[in-house]
C-alpha atoms as a PDB file:
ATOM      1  CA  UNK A   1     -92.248  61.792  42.807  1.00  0.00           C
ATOM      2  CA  UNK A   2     -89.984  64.247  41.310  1.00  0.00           C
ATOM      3  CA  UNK A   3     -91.096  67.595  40.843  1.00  0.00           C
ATOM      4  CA  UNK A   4     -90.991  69.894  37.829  1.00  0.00           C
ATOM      5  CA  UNK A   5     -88.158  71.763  39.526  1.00  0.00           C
ATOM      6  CA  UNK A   6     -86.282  69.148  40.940  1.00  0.00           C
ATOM      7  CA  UNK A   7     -86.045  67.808  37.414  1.00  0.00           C
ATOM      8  CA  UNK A   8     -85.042  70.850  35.699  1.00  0.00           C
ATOM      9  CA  UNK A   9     -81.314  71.543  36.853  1.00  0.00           C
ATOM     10  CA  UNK A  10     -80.593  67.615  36.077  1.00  0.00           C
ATOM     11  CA  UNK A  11     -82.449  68.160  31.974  1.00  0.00           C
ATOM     12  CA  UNK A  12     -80.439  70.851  31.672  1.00  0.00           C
ATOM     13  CA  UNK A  13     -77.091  69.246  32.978  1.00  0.00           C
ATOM     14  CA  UNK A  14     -77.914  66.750  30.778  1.00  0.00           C
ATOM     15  CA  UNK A  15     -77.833  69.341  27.417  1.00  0.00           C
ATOM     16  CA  UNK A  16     -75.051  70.772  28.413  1.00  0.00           C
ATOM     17  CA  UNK A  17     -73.073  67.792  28.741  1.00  0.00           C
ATOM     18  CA  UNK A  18     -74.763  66.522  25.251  1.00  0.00           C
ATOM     19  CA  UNK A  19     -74.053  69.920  23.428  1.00  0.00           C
ATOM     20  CA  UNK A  20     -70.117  69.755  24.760  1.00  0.00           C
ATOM     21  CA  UNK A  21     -69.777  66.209  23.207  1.00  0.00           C
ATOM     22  CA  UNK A  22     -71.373  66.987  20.373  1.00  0.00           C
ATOM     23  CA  UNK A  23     -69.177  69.655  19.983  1.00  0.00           C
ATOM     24  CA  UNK A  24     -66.074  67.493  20.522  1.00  0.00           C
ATOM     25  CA  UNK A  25     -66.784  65.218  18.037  1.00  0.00           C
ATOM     26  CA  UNK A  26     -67.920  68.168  15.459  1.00  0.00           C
ATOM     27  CA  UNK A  27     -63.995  69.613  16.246  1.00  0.00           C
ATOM     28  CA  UNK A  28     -62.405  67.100  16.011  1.00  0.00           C
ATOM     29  CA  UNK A  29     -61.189  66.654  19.862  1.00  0.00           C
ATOM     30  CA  UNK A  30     -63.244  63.152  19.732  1.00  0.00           C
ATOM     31  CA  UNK A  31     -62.211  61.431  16.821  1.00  0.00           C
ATOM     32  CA  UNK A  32     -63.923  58.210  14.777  1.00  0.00           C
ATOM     33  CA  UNK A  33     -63.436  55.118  16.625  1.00  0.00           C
ATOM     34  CA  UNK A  34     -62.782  56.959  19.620  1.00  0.00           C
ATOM     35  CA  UNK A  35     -64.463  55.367  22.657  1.00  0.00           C
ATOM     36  CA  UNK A  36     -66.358  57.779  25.738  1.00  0.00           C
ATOM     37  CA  UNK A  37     -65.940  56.452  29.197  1.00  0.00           C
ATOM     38  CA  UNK A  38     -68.652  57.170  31.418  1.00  0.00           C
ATOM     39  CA  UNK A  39     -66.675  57.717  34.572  1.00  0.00           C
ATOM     40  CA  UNK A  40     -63.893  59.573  32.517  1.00  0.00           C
ATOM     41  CA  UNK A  41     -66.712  62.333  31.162  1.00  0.00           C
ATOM     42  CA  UNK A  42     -68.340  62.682  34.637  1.00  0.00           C
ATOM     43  CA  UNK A  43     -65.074  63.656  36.328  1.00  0.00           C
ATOM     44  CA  UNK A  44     -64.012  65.952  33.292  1.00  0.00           C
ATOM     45  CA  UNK A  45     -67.205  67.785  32.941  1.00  0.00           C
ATOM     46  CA  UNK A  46     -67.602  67.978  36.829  1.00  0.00           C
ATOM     47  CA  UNK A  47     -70.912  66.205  36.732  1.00  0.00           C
ATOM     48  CA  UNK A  48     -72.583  62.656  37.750  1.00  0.00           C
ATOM     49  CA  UNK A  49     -72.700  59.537  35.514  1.00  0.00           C
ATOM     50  CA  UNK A  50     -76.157  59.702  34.918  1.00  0.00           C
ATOM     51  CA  UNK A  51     -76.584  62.847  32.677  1.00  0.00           C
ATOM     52  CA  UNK A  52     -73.228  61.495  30.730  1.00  0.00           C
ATOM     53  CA  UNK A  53     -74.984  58.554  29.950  1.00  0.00           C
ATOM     54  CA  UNK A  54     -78.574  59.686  28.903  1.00  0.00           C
ATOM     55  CA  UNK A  55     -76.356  62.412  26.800  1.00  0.00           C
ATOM     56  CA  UNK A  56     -74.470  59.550  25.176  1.00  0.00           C
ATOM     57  CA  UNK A  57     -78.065  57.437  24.544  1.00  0.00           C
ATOM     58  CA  UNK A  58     -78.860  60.629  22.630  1.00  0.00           C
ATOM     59  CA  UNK A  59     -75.515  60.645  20.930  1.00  0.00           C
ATOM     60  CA  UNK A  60     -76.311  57.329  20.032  1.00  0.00           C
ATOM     61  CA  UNK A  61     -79.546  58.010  18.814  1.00  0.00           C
ATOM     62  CA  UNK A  62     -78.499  61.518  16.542  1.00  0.00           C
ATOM     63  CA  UNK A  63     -75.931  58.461  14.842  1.00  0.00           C
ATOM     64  CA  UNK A  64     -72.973  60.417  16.072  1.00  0.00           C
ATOM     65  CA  UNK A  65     -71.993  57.167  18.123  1.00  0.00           C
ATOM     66  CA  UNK A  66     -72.179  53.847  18.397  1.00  0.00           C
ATOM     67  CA  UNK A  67     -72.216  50.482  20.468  1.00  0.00           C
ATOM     68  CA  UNK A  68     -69.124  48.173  20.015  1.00  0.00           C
ATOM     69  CA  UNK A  69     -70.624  46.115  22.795  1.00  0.00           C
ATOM     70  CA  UNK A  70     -72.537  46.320  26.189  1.00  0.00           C
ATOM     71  CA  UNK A  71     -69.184  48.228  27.816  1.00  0.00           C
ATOM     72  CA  UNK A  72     -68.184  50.249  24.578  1.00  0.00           C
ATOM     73  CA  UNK A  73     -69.468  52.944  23.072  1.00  0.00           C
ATOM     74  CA  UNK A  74     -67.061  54.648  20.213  1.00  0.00           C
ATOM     75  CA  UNK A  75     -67.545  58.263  17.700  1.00  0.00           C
ATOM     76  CA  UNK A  76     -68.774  56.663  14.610  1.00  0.00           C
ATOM     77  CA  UNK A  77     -66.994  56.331  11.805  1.00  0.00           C
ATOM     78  CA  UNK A  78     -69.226  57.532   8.569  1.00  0.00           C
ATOM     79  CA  UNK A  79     -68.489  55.168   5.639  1.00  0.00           C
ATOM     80  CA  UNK A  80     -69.148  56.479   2.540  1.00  0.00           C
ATOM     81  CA  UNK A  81     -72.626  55.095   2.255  1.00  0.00           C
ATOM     82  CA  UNK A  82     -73.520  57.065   5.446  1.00  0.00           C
ATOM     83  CA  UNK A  83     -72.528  60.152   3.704  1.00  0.00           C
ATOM     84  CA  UNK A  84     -74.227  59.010  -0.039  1.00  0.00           C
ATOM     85  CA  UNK A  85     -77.338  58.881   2.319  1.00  0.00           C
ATOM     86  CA  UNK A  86     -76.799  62.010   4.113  1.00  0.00           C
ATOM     87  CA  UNK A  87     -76.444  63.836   1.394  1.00  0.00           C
ATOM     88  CA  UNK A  88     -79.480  62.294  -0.389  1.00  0.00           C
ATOM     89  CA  UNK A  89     -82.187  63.796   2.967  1.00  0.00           C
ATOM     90  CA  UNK A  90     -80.434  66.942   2.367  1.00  0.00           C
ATOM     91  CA  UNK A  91     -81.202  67.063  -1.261  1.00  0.00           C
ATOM     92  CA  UNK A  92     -84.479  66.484  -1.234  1.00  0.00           C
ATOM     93  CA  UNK A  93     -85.422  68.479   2.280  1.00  0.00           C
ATOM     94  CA  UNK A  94     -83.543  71.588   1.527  1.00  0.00           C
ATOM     95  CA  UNK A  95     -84.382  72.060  -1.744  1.00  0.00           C
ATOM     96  CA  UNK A  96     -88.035  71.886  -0.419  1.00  0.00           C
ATOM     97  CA  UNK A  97     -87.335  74.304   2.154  1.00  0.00           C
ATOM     98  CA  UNK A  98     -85.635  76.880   0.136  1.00  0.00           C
ATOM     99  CA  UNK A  99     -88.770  76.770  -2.634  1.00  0.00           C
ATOM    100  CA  UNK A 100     -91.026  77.347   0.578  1.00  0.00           C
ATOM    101  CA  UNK A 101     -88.930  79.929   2.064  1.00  0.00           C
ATOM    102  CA  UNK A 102     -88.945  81.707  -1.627  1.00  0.00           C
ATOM    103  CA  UNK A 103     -92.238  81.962  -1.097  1.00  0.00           C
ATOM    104  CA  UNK A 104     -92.821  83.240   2.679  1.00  0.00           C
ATOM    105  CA  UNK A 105     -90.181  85.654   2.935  1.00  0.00           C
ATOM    106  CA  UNK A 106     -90.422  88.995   3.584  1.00  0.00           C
ATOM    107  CA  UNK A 107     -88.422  92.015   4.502  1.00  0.00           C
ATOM    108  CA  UNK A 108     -87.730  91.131   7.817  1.00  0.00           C
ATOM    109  CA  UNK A 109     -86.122  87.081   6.622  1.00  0.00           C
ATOM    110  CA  UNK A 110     -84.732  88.456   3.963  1.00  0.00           C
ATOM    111  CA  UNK A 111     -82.948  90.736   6.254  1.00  0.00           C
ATOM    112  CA  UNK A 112     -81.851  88.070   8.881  1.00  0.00           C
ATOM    113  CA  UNK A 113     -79.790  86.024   5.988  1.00  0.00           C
ATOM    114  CA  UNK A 114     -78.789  89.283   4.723  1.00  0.00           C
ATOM    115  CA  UNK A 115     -76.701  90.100   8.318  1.00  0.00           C
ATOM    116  CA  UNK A 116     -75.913  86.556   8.860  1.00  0.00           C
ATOM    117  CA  UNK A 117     -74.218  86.976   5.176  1.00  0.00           C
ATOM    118  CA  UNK A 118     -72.100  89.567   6.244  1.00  0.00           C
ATOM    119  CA  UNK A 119     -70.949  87.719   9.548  1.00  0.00           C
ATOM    120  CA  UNK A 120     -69.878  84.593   7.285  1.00  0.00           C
ATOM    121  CA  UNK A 121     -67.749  87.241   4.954  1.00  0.00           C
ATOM    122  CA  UNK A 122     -66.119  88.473   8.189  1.00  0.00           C
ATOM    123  CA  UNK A 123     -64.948  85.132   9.090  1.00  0.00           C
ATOM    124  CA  UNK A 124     -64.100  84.221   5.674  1.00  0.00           C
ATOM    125  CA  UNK A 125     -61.624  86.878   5.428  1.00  0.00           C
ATOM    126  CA  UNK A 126     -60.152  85.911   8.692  1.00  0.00           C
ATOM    127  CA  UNK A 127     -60.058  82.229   7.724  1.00  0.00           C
ATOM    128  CA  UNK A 128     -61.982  81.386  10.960  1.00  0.00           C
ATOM    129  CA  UNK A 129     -63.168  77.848  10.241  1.00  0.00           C
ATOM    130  CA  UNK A 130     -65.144  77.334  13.408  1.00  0.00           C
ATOM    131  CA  UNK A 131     -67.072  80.193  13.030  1.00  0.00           C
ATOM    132  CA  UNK A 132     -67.495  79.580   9.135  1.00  0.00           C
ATOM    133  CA  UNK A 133     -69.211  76.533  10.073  1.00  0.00           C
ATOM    134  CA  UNK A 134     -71.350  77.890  13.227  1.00  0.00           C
ATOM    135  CA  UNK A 135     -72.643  80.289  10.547  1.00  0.00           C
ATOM    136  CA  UNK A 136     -73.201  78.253   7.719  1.00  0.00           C
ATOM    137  CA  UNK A 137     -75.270  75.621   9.374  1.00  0.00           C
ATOM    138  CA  UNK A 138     -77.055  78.897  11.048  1.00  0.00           C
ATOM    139  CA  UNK A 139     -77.857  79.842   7.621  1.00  0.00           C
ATOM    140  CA  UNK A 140     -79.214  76.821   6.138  1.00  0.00           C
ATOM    141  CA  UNK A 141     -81.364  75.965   9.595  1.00  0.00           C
ATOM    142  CA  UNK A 142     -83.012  79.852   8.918  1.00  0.00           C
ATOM    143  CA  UNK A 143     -84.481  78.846   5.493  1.00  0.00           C
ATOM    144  CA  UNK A 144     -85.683  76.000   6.758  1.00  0.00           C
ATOM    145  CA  UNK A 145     -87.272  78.221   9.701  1.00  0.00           C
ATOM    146  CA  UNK A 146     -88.666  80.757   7.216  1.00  0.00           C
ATOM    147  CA  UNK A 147     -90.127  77.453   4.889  1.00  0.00           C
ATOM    148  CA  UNK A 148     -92.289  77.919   8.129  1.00  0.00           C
ATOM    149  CA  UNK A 149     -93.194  73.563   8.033  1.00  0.00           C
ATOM    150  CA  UNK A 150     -92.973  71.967  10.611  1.00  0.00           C
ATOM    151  CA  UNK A 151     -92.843  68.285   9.912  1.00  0.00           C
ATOM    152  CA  UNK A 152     -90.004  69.782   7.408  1.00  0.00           C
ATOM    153  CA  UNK A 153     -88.561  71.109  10.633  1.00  0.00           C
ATOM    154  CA  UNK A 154     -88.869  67.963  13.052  1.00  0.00           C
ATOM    155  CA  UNK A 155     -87.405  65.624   9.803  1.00  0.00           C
ATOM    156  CA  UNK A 156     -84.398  67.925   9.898  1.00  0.00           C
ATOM    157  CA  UNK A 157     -84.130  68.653  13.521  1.00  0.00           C
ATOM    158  CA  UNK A 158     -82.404  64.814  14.487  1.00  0.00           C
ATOM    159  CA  UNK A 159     -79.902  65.364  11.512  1.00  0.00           C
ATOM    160  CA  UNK A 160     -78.788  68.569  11.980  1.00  0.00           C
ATOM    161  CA  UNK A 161     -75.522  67.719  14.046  1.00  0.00           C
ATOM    162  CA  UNK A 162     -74.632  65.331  11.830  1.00  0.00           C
ATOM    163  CA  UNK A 163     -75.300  67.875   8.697  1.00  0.00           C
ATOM    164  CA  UNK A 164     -73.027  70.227  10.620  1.00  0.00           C
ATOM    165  CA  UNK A 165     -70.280  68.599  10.962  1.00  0.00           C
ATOM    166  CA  UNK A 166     -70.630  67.546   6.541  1.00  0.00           C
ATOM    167  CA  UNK A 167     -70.476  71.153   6.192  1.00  0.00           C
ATOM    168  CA  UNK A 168     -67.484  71.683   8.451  1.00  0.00           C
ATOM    169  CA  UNK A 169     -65.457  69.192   5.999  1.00  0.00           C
ATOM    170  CA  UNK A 170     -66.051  71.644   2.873  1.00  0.00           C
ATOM    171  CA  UNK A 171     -63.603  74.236   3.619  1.00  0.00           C
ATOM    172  CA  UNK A 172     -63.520  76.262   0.099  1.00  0.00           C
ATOM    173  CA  UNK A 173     -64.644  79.250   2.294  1.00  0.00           C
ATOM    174  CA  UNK A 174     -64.831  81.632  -0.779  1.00  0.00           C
ATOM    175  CA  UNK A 175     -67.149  79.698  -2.845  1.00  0.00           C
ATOM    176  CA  UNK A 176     -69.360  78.001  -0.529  1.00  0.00           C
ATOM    177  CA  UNK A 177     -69.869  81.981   0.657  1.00  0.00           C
ATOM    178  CA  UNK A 178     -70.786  82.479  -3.023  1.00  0.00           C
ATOM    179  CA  UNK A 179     -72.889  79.440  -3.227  1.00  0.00           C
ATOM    180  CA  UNK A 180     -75.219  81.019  -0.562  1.00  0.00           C
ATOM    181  CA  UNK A 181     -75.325  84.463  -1.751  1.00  0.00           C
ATOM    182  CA  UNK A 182     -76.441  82.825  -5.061  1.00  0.00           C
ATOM    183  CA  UNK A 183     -78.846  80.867  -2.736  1.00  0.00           C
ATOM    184  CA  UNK A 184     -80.336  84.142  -0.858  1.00  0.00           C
ATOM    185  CA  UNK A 185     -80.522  85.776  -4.274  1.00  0.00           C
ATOM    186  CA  UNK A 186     -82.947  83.269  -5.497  1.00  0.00           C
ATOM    187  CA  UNK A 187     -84.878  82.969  -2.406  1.00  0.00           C
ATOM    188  CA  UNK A 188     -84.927  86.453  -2.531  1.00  0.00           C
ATOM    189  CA  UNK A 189     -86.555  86.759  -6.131  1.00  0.00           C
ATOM    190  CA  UNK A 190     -89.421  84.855  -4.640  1.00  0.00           C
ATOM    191  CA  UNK A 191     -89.303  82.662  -7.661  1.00  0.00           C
ATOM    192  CA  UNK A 192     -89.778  79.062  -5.870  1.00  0.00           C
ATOM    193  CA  UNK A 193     -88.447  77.077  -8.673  1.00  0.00           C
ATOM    194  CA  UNK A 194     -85.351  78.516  -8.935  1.00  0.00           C
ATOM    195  CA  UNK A 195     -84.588  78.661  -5.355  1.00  0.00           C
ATOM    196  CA  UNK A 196     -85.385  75.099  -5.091  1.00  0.00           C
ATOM    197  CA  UNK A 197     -83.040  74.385  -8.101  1.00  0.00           C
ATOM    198  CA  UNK A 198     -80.343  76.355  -6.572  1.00  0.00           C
ATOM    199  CA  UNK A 199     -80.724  74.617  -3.438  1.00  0.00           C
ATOM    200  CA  UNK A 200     -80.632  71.206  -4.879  1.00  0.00           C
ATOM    201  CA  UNK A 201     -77.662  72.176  -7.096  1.00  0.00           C
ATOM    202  CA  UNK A 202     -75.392  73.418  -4.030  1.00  0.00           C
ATOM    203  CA  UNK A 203     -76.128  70.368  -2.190  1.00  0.00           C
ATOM    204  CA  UNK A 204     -74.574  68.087  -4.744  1.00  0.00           C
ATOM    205  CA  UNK A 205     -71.560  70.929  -5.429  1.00  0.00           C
ATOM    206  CA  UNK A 206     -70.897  70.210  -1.531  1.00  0.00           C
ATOM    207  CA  UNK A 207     -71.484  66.425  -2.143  1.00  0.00           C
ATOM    208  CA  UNK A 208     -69.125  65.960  -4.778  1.00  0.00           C
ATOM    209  CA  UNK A 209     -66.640  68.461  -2.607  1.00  0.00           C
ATOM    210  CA  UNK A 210     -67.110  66.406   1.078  1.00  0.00           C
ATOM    211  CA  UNK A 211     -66.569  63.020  -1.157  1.00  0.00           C
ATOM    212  CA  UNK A 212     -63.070  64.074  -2.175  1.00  0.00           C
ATOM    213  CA  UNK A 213     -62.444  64.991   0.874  1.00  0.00           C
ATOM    214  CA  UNK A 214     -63.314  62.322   2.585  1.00  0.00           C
ATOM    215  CA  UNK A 215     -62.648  59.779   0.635  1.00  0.00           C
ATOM    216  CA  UNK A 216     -60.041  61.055  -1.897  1.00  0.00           C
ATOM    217  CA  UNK A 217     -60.127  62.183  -5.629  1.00  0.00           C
ATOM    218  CA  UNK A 218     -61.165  58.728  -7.251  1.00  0.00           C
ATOM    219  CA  UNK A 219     -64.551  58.186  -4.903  1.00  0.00           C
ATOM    220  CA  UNK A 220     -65.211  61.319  -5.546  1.00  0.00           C
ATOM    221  CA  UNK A 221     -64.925  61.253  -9.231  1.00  0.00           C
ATOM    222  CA  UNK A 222     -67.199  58.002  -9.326  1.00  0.00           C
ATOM    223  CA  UNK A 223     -70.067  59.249  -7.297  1.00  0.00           C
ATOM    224  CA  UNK A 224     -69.918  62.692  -9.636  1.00  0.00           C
ATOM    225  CA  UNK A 225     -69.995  60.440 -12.627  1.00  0.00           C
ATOM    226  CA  UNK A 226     -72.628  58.110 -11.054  1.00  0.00           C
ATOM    227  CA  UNK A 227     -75.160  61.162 -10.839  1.00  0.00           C
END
């Protein structure tokens, strides 16, 4: 039997490897329709086949991949429903989470979105996108944490990669900076309602915003006029 130990270095081989493909796929360096070769990954990360694949089954299972067949596995290619739907968790669980966190947080939150406020205006004014993004998801996943639920949490927590890398296609830096100062300011009032509104509103503004650019003006203009 393996021991807690032995099984330890080979779990965390097996995040790493996840996290970098992840990552890949969030940047762009794996592309839709791309497929992962087990053998190919292994030699390129400098690690076995069997952490590669149990990293892909999880891949698999986040919906960042999927099976062609028995011998292919490809990056998924979100159709527009995919999105619609994506969009439509977010909605409803982050609104929730920002009328909870409106009414938990205290100096100490407040302060934490306050700093990680300031990091997003650095990047903004360099134009770093990577970092934009690394921030921005950073700042919706601390409201949730401050909503302090933790069913909210563990619906959220298998999305989350996929919600990441929605955010990383809105890239109107200035005004999705302004969109969450607007956010923090209602959170910050403590008034539950209208953080929850807020919330809910920004999520469609970055629905309507991913759509077009996704999917180009006219999709975009339907879904806006659907809602």
């Amino acid at each position: 039997m393996t021991s807690a130990s032995e099984r330890q270095p080979l779990a965390a081989t097996r995040q790493r490897v996840r996290d970098e493909l992840r990552e890949r796929i969030l940047t762009g360096r794996l592309r839709p329709g791309d497929r992962l070769v087990e053998r190919e990954l292994a030699e390129d990360l400098g690690v076995s086949r069997v952490p590669v694949r149990e990293a892909i089954r999880s891949l698999e299972a986040e919906g960042f991949l999927v099976e062609q067949s028995a011998r292919r596995i490809v990056v998924r290619q979100l159709a527009r429903v995919d999105v619609e739907e994506l969009f439509d968790v977010r909605e409803a669980l982050e609104g929730l989470a920002a009328g909870r966190a409106a009414e938990r947080a205290g100096a100490p939150e407040l302060k934490r979105l306050e700093r990680m406020l300031a990091d997003a205006a650095r990047a903004t004014a360099r134009g770093d996108a990577a970092k934009i993004t690394v921030l921005n998801s950073r700042f919706h996943d601390e409201i949730v944490a401050i909503a302090g639920n933790t069913l909210l949490t563990t619906m959220l927590q298998p999305l989350q990669g996929r919600l990441r890398w929605l955010t990383s296609q809105n890239e109107h830096w200035t005004e999705l900076l302004d969109e969450h100062r607007r956010l923090y300011e209602a959170i910050a009032s403590g008034d539950a309602e209208r953080a929850q509104a807020y919330a809910v509103e920004h999520v469609r503004v970055n629905r309507e915003v991913t759509l077009k650019s996704l999917f180009g003006d006219d999709q975009a203009e339907i879904a806006a006029g659907s809602r």
